[in-house]
C-alpha atoms as a PDB file:
ATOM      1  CA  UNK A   1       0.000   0.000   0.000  1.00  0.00           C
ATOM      2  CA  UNK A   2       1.380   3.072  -1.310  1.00  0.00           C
ATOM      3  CA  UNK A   3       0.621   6.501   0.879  1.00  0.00           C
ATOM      4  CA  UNK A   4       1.484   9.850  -0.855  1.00  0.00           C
ATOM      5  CA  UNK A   5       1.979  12.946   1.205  1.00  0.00           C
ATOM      6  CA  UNK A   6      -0.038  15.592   0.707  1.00  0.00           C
ATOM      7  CA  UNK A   7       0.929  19.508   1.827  1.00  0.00           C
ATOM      8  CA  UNK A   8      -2.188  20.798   4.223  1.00  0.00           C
ATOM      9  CA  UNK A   9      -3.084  23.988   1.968  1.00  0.00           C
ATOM     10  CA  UNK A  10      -2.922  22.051  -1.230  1.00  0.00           C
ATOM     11  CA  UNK A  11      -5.169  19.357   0.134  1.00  0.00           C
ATOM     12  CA  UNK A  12      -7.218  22.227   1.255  1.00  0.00           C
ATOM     13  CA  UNK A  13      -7.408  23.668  -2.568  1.00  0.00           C
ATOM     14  CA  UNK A  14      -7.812  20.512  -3.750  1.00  0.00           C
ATOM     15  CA  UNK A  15     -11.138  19.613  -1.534  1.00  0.00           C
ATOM     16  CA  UNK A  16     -12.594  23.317  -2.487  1.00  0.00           C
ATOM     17  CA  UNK A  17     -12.198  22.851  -5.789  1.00  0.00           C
ATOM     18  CA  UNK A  18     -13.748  19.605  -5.548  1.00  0.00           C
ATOM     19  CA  UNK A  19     -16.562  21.029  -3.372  1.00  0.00           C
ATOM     20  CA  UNK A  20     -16.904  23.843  -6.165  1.00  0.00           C
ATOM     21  CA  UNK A  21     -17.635  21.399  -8.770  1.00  0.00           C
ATOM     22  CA  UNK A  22     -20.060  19.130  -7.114  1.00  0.00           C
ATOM     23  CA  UNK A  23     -21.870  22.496  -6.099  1.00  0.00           C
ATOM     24  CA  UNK A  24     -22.022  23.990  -9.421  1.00  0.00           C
ATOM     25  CA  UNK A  25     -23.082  20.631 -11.100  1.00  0.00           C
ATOM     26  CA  UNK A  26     -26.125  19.767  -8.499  1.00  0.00           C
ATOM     27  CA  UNK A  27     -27.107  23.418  -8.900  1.00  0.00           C
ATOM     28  CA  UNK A  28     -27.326  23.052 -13.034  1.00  0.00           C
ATOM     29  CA  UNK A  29     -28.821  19.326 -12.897  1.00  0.00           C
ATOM     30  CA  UNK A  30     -31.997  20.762 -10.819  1.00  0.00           C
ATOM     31  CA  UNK A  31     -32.111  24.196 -12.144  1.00  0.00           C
ATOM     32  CA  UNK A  32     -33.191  24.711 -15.590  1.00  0.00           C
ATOM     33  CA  UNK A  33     -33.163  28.452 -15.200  1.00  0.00           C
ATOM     34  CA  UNK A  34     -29.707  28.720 -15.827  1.00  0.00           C
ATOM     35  CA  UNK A  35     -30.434  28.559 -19.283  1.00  0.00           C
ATOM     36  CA  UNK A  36     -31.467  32.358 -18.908  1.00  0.00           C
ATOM     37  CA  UNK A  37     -27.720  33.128 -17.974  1.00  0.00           C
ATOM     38  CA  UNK A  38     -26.403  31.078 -21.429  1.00  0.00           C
ATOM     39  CA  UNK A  39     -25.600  33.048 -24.673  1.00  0.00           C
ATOM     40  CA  UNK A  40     -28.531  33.473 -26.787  1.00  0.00           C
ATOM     41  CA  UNK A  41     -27.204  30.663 -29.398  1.00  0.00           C
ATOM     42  CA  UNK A  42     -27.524  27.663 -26.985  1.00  0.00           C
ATOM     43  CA  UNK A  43     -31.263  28.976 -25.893  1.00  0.00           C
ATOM     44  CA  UNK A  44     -32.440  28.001 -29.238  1.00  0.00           C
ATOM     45  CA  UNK A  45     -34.413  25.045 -29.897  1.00  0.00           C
ATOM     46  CA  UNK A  46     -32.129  21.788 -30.459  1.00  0.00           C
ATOM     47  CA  UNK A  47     -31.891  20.938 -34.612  1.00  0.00           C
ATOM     48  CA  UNK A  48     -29.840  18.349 -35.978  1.00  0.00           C
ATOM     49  CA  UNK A  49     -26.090  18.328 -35.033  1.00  0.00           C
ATOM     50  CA  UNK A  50     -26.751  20.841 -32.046  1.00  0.00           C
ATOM     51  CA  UNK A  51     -29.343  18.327 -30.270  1.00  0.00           C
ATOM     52  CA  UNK A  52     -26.275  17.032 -28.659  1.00  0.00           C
ATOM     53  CA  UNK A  53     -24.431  19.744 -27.777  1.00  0.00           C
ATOM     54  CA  UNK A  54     -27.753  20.993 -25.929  1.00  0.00           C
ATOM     55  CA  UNK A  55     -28.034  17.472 -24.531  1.00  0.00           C
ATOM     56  CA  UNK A  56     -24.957  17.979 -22.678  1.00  0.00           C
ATOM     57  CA  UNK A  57     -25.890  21.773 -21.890  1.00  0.00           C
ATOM     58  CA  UNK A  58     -28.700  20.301 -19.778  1.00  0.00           C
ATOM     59  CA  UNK A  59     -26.238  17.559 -18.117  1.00  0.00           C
ATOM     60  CA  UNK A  60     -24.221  20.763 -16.875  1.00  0.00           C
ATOM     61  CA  UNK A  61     -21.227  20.610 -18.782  1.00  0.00           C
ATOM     62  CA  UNK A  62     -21.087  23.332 -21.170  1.00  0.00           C
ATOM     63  CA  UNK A  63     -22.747  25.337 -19.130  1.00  0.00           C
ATOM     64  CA  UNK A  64     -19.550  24.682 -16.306  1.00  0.00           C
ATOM     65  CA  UNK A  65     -17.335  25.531 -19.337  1.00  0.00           C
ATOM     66  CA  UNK A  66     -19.603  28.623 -20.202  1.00  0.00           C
ATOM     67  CA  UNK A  67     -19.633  29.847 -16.577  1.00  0.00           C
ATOM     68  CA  UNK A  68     -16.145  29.415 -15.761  1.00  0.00           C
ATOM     69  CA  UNK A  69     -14.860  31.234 -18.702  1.00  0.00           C
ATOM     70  CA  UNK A  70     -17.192  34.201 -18.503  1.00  0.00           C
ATOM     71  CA  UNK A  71     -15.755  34.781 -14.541  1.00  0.00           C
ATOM     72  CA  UNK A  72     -12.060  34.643 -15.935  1.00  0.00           C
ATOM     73  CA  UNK A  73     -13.031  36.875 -18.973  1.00  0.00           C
ATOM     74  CA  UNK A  74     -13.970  39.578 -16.444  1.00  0.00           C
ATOM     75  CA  UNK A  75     -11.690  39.379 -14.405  1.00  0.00           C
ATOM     76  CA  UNK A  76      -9.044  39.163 -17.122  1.00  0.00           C
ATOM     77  CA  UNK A  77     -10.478  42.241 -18.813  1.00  0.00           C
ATOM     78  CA  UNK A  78     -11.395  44.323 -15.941  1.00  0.00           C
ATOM     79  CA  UNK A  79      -7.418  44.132 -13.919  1.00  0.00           C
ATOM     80  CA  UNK A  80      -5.606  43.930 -17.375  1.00  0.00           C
ATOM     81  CA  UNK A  81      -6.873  46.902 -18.448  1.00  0.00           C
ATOM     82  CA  UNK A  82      -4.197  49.720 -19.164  1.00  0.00           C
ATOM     83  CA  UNK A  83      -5.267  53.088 -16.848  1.00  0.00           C
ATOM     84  CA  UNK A  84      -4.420  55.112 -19.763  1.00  0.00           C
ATOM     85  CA  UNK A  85      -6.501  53.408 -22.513  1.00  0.00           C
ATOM     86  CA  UNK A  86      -9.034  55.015 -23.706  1.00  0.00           C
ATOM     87  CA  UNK A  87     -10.110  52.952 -26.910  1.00  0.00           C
ATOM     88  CA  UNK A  88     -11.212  48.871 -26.384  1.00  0.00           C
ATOM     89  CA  UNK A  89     -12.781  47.005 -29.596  1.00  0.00           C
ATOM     90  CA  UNK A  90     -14.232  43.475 -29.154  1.00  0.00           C
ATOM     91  CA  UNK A  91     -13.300  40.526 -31.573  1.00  0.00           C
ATOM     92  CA  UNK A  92     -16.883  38.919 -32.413  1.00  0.00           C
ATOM     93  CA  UNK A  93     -19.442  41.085 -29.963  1.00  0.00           C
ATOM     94  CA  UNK A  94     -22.428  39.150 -29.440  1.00  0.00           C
ATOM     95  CA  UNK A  95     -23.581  40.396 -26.024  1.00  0.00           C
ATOM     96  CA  UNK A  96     -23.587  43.234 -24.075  1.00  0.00           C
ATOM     97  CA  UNK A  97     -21.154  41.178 -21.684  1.00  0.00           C
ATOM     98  CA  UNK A  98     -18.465  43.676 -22.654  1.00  0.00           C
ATOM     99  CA  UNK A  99     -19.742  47.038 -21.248  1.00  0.00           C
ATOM    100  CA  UNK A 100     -19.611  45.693 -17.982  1.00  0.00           C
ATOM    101  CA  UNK A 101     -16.192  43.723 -18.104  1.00  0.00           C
ATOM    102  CA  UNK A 102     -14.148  46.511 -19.246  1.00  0.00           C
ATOM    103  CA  UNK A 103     -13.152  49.533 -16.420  1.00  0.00           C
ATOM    104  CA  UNK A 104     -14.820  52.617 -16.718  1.00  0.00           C
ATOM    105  CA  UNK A 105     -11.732  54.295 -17.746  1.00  0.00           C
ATOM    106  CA  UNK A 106     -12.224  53.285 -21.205  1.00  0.00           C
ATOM    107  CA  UNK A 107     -14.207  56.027 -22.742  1.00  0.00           C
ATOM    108  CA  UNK A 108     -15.392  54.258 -26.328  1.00  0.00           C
ATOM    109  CA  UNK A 109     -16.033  50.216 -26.962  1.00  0.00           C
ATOM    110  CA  UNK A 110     -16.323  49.490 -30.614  1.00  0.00           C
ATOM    111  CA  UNK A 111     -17.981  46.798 -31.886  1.00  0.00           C
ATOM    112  CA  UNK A 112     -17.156  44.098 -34.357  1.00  0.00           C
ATOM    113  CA  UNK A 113     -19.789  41.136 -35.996  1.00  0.00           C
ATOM    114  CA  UNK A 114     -19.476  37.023 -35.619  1.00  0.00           C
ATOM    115  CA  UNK A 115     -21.548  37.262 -39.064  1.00  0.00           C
ATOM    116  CA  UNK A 116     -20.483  36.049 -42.205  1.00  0.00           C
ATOM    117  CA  UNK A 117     -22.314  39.481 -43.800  1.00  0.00           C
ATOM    118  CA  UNK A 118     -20.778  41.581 -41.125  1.00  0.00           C
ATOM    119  CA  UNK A 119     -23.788  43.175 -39.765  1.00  0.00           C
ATOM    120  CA  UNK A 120     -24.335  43.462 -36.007  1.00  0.00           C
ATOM    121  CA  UNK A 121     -27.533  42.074 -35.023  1.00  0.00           C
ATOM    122  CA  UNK A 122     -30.535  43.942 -33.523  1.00  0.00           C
ATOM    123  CA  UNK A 123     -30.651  41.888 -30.572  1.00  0.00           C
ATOM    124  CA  UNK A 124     -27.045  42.467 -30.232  1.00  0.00           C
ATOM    125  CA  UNK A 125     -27.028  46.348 -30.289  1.00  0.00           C
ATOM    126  CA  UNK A 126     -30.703  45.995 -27.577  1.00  0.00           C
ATOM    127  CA  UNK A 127     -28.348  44.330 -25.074  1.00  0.00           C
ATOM    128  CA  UNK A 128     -25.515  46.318 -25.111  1.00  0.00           C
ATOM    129  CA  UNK A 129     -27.874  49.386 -25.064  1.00  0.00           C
ATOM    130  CA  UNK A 130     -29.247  47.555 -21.716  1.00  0.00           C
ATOM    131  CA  UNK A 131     -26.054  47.136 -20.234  1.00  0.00           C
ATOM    132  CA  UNK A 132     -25.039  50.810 -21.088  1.00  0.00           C
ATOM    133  CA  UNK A 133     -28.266  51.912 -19.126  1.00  0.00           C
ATOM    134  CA  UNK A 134     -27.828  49.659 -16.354  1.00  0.00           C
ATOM    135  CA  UNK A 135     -24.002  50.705 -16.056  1.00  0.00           C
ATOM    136  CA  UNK A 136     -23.755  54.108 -15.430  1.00  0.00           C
ATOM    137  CA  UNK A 137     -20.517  56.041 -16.152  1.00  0.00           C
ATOM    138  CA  UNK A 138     -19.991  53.499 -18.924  1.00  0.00           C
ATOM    139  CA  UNK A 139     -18.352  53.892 -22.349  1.00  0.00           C
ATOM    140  CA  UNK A 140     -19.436  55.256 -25.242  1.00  0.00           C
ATOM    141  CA  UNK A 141     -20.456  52.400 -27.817  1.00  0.00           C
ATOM    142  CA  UNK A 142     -19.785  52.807 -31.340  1.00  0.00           C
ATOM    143  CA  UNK A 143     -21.610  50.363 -33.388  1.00  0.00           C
ATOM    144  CA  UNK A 144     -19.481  48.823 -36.203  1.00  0.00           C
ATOM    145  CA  UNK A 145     -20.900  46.744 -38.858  1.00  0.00           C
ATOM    146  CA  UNK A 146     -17.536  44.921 -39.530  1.00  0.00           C
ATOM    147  CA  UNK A 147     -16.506  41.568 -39.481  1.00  0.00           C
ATOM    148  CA  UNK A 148     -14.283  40.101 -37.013  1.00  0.00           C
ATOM    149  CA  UNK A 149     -11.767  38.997 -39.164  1.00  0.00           C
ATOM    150  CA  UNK A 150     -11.616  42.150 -41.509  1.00  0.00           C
ATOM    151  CA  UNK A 151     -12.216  45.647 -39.488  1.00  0.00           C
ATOM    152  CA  UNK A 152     -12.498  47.780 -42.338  1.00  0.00           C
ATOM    153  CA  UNK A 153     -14.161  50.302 -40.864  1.00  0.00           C
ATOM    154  CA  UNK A 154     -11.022  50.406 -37.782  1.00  0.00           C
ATOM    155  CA  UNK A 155      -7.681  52.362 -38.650  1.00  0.00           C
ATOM    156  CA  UNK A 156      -4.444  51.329 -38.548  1.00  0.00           C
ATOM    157  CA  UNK A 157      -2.853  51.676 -34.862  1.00  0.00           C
ATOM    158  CA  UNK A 158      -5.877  53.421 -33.717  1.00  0.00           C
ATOM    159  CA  UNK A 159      -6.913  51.169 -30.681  1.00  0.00           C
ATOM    160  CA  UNK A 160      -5.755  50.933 -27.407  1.00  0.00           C
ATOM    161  CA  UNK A 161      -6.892  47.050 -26.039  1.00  0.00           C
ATOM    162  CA  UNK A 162      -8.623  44.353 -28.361  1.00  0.00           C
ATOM    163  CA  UNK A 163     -10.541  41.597 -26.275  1.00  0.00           C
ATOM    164  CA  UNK A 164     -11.650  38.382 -27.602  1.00  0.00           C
ATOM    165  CA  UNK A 165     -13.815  36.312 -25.341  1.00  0.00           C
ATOM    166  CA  UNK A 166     -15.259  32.707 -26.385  1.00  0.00           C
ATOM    167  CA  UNK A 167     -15.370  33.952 -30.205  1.00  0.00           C
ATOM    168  CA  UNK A 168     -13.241  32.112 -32.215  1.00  0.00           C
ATOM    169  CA  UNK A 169     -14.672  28.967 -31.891  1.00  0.00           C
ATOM    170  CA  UNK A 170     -18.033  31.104 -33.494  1.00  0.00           C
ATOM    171  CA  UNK A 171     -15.718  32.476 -35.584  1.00  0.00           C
ATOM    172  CA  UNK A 172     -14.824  29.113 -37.641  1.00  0.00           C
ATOM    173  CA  UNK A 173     -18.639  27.878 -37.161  1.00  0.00           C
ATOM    174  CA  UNK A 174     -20.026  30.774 -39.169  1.00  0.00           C
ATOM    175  CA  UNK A 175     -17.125  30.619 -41.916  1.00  0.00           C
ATOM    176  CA  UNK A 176     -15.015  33.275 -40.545  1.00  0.00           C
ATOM    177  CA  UNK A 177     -10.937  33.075 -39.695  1.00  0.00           C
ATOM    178  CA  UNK A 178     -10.510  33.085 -36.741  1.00  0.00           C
ATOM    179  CA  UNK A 179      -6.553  33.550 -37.629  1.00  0.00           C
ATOM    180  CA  UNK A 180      -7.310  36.410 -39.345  1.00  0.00           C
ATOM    181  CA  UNK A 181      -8.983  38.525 -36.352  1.00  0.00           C
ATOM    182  CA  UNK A 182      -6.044  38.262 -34.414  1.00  0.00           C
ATOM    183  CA  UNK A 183      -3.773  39.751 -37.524  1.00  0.00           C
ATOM    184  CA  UNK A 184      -6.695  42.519 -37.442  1.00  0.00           C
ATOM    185  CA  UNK A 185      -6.051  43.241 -34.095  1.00  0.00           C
ATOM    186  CA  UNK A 186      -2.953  43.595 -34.382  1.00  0.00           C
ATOM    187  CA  UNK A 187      -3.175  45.868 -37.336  1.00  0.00           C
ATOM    188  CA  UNK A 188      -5.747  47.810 -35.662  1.00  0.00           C
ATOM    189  CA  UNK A 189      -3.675  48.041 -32.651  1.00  0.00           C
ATOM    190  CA  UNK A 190      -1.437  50.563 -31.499  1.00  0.00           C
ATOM    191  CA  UNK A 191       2.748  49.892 -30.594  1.00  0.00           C
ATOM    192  CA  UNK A 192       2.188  48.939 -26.739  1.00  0.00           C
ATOM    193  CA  UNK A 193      -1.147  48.066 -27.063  1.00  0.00           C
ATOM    194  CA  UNK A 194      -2.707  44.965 -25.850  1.00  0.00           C
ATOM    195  CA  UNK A 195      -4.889  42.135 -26.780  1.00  0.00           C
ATOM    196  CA  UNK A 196      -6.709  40.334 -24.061  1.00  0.00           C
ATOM    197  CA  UNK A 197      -7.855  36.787 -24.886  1.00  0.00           C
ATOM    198  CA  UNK A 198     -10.170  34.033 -23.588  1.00  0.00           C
ATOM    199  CA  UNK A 199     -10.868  31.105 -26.132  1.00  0.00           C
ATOM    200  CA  UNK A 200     -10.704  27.029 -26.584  1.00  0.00           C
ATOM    201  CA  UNK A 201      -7.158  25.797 -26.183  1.00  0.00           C
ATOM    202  CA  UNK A 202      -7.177  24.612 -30.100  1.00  0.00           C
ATOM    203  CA  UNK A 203      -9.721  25.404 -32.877  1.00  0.00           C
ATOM    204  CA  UNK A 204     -10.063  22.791 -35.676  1.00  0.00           C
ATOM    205  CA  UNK A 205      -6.803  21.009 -34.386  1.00  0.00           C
ATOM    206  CA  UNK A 206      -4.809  23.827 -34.061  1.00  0.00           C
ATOM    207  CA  UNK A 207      -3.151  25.809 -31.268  1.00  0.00           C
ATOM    208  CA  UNK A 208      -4.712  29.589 -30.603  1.00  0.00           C
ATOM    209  CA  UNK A 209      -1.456  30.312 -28.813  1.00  0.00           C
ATOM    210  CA  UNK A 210       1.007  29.095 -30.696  1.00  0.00           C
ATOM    211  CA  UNK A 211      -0.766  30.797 -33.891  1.00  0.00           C
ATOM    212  CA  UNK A 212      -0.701  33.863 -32.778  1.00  0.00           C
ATOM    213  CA  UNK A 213       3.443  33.767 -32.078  1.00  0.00           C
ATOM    214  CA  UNK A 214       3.550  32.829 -35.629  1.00  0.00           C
ATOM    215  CA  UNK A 215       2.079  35.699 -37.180  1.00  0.00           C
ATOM    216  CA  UNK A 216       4.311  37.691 -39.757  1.00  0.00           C
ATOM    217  CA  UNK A 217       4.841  41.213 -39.149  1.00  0.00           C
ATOM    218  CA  UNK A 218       4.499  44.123 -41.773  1.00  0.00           C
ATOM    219  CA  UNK A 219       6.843  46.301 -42.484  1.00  0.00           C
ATOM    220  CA  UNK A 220       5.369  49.333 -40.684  1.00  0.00           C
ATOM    221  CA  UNK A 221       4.103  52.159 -42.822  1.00  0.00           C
ATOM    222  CA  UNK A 222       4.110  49.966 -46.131  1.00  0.00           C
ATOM    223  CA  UNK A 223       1.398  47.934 -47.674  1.00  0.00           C
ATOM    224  CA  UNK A 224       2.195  44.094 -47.786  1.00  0.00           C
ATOM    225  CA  UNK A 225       4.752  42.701 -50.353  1.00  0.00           C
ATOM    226  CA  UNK A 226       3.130  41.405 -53.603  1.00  0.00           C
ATOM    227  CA  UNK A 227       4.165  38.251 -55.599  1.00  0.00           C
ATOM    228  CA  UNK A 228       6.073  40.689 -58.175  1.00  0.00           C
ATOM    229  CA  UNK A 229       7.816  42.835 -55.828  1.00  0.00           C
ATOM    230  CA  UNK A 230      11.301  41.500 -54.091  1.00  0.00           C
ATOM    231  CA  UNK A 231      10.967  41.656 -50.567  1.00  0.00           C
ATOM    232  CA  UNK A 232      13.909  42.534 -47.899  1.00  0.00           C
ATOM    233  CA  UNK A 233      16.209  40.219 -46.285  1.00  0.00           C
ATOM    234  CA  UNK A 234      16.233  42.376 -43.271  1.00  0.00           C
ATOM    235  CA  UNK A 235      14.027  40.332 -39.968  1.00  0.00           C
ATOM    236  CA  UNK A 236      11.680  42.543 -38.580  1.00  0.00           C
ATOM    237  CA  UNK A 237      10.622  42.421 -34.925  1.00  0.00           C
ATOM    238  CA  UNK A 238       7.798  40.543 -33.594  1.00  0.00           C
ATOM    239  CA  UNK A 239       4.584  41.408 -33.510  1.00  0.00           C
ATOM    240  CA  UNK A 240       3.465  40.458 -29.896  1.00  0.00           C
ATOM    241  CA  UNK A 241       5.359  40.151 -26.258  1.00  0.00           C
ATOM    242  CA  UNK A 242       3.656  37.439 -24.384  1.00  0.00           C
ATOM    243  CA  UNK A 243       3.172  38.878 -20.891  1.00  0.00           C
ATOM    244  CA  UNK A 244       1.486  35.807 -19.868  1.00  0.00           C
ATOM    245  CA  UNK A 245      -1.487  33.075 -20.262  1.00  0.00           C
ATOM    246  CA  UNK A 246      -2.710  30.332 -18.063  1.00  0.00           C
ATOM    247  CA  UNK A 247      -4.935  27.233 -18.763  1.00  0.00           C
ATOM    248  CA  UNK A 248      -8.369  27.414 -17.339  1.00  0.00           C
ATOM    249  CA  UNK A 249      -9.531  25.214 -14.998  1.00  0.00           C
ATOM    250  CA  UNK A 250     -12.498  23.740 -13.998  1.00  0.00           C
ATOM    251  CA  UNK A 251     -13.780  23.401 -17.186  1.00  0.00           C
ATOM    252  CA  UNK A 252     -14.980  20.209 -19.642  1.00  0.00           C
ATOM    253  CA  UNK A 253     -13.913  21.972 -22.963  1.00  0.00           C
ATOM    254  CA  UNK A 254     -10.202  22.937 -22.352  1.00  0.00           C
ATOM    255  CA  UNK A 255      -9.109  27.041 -22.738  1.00  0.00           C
ATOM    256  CA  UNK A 256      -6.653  29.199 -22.426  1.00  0.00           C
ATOM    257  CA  UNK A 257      -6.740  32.849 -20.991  1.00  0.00           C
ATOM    258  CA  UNK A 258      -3.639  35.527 -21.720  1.00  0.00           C
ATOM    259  CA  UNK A 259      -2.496  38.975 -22.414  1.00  0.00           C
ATOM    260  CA  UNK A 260      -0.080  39.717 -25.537  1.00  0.00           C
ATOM    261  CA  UNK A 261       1.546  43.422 -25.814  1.00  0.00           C
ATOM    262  CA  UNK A 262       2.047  44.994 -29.365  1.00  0.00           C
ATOM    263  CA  UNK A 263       5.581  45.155 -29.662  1.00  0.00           C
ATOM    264  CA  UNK A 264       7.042  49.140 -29.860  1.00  0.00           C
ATOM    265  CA  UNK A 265       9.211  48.566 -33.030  1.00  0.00           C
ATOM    266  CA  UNK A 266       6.760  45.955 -34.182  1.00  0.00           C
ATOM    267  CA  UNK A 267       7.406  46.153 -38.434  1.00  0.00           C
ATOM    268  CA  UNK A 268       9.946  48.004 -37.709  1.00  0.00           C
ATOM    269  CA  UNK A 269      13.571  46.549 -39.486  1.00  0.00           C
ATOM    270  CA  UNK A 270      17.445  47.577 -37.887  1.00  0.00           C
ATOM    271  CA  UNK A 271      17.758  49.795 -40.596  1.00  0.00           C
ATOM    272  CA  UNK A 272      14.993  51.296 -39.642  1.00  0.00           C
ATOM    273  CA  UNK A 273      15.703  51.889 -35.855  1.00  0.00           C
ATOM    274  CA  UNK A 274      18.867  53.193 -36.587  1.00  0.00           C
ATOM    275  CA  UNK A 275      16.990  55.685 -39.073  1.00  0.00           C
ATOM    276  CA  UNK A 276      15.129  56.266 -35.861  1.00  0.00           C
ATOM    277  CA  UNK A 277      17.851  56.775 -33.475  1.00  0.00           C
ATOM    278  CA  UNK A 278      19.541  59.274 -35.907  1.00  0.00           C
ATOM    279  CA  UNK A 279      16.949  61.476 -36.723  1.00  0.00           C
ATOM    280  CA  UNK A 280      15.754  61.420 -32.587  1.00  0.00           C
ATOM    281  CA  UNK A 281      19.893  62.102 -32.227  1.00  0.00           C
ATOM    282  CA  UNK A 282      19.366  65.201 -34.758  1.00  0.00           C
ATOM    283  CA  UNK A 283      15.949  65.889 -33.209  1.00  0.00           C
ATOM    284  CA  UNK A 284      18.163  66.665 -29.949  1.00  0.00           C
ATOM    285  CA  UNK A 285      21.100  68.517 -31.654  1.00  0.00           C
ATOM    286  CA  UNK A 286      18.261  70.928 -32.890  1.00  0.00           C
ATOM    287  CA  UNK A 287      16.850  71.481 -29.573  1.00  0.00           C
ATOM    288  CA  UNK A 288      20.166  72.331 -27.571  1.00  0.00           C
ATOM    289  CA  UNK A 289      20.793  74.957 -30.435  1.00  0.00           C
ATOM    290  CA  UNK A 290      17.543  76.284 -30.285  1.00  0.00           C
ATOM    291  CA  UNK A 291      18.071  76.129 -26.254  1.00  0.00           C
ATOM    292  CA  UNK A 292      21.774  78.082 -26.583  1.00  0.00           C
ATOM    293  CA  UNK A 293      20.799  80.782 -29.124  1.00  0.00           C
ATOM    294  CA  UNK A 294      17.625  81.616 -26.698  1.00  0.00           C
ATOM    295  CA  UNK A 295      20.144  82.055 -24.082  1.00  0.00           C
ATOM    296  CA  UNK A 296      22.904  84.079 -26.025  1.00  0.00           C
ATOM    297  CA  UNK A 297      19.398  86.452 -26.810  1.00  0.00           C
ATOM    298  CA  UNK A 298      18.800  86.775 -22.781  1.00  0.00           C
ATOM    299  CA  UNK A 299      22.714  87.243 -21.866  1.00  0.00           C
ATOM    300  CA  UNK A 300      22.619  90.019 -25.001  1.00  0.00           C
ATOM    301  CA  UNK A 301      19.475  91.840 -22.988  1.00  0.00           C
ATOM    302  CA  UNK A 302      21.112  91.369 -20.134  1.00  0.00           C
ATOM    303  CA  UNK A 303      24.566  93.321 -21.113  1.00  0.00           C
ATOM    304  CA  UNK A 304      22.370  96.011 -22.704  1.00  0.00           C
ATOM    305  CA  UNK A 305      20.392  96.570 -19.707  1.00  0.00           C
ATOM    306  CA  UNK A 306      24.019  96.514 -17.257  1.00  0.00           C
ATOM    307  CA  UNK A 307      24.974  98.967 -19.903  1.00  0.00           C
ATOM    308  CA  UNK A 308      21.904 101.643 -19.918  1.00  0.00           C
ATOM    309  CA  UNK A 309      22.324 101.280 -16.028  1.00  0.00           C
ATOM    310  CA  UNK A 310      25.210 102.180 -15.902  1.00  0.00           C
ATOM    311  CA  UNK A 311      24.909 105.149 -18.705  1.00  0.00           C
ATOM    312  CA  UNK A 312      22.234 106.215 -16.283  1.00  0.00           C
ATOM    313  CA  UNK A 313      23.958 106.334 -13.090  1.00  0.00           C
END
């Protein structure tokens, strides 16, 4: 017989989270009015390949997954929120979840579609009018009718935080890339920015993560490279810094939460940040002589006035 020693506070942790579950499924196995709390999509009658999935919705698991995800989402969004940001879009806004997960600091949420026609529905726009209501203080909402995967109606480096909660899984159901909105945000995002994630571990067999450390960068301030045009040998930098992700837990459908930076000299080549460095070098050279003929022009004054004083006297 084979004993294994267990530390007090991790046996402790372990019986909580043990507690937690049991809890939480007992509660969803006798209440059916959870269902009220669930997206909008999974209160829909069951037809054809989503009679299972709702099957299992009324066992308790996806609604564990569901529940779980949507308490680390706001908390992820709400303490990993820059101060100084004033601009947050949403990947794939389906809800009004979003006015209340992001601080009131933010002073304009814009809005992006999970539709393949990239309009944002009605019942969409009624709920996050509700939540603005309800939320006083909150930001101001522009409503987008873009797609998640191509914001074409969002500028270059012209947003301050891009959050994507549970939408890339919707993403690749409704025939959008999923791969593509996080190349959007970081297109739409500005250097230093961040992008604030919450989604299934792998999509269609492939890793969110490591995706997203794959993406190419563009050289900044140029248009992609096409077929006929030679491209340069210089490496640019990375798009994203990882700061950090962690694997949720307590959930049946595995995913991971984390926050990516926009990289200052994202695009950017050595050439160019030595370009950079010189002209910020000549930037300086032009100050200090600005700085020392201002001061020759007050030590001039000052002789003439020592001078008149003194003609005076």
């Amino acid at each position: 017989m084979i004993f294994i020693s267990i530390d007090r506070k991790l046996r402790r942790k372990m019986k909580l989270k043990f507690m937690f579950s049991l809890a939480l499924f007992g509660f969803l196995d006798q209440c059916s009015e959870c269902l009220a709390f669930a997206p909008a999509h999974l209160n829909q009658p069951a037809t054809g390949s989503r009679q299972q999935n709702n099957m299992r919705l009324f066992m308790g698991l996806d609604m564990v997954t569901y529940l779980r995800t949507e308490w680390v989402s706001a908390a992820l969004v709400t303490n990993q929120t820059p101060r100084e940001a004033d601009v947050c879009l949403q990947l794939g806004t389906a809800d009004g979840r979003a006015v209340t997960f992001i601080p009131k600091t933010i002073r304009e949420l814009i809005t992006s579609s999970l539709e393949a026609d990239g309009e944002l529905p009605i019942s969409t726009r009624r709920q996050l009018k509700q939540q603005k209501e309800r939320r006083s203080g909150s930001a101001t909402i522009t409503y987008v009718d873009q797609r998640a995967d191509d914001l074409k109606e969002t500028p270059d480096e012209s947003v301050d935080v891009v959050i994507s909660l549970q939408a890339a899984a919707k993403m690749a159901e409704n025939g959008l890339s999923w791969k593509k909105s996080i190349e959007e945000a970081a297109r739409v995002l500005k250097p230093g920015g961040r992008f604030l994630f919450c989604e299934q571990t792998t999509i269609d067999g492939e890793s969110y993560l490591e995706y997203m450390a794959t993406i190419q960068p563009t050289k900044r301030g140029e248009a992609p490279a096409s077929d006929d045009e030679e491209e340069s040998d210089e490496e640019l930098y990375p798009v994203f810094e990882l700061v950090g992700y962690d694997d949720v837990d307590l959930v049946i459908e595995p995913h991971i939460a984390g926050v990516v930076v926009k990289a200052e000299l994202a695009g950017m080549t050595e050439t160019d940040l030595e370009k950079m460095e010189a002209e910020k070098e000549k930037q300086r050279l032009a100050d200090l002589s600005i700085e020392a003929y201002e001061r020759g022009i007050k030590k001039r004054k000052r002789k003439k006035k020592k001078a008149k004083t003194a003609a005076e006297e």
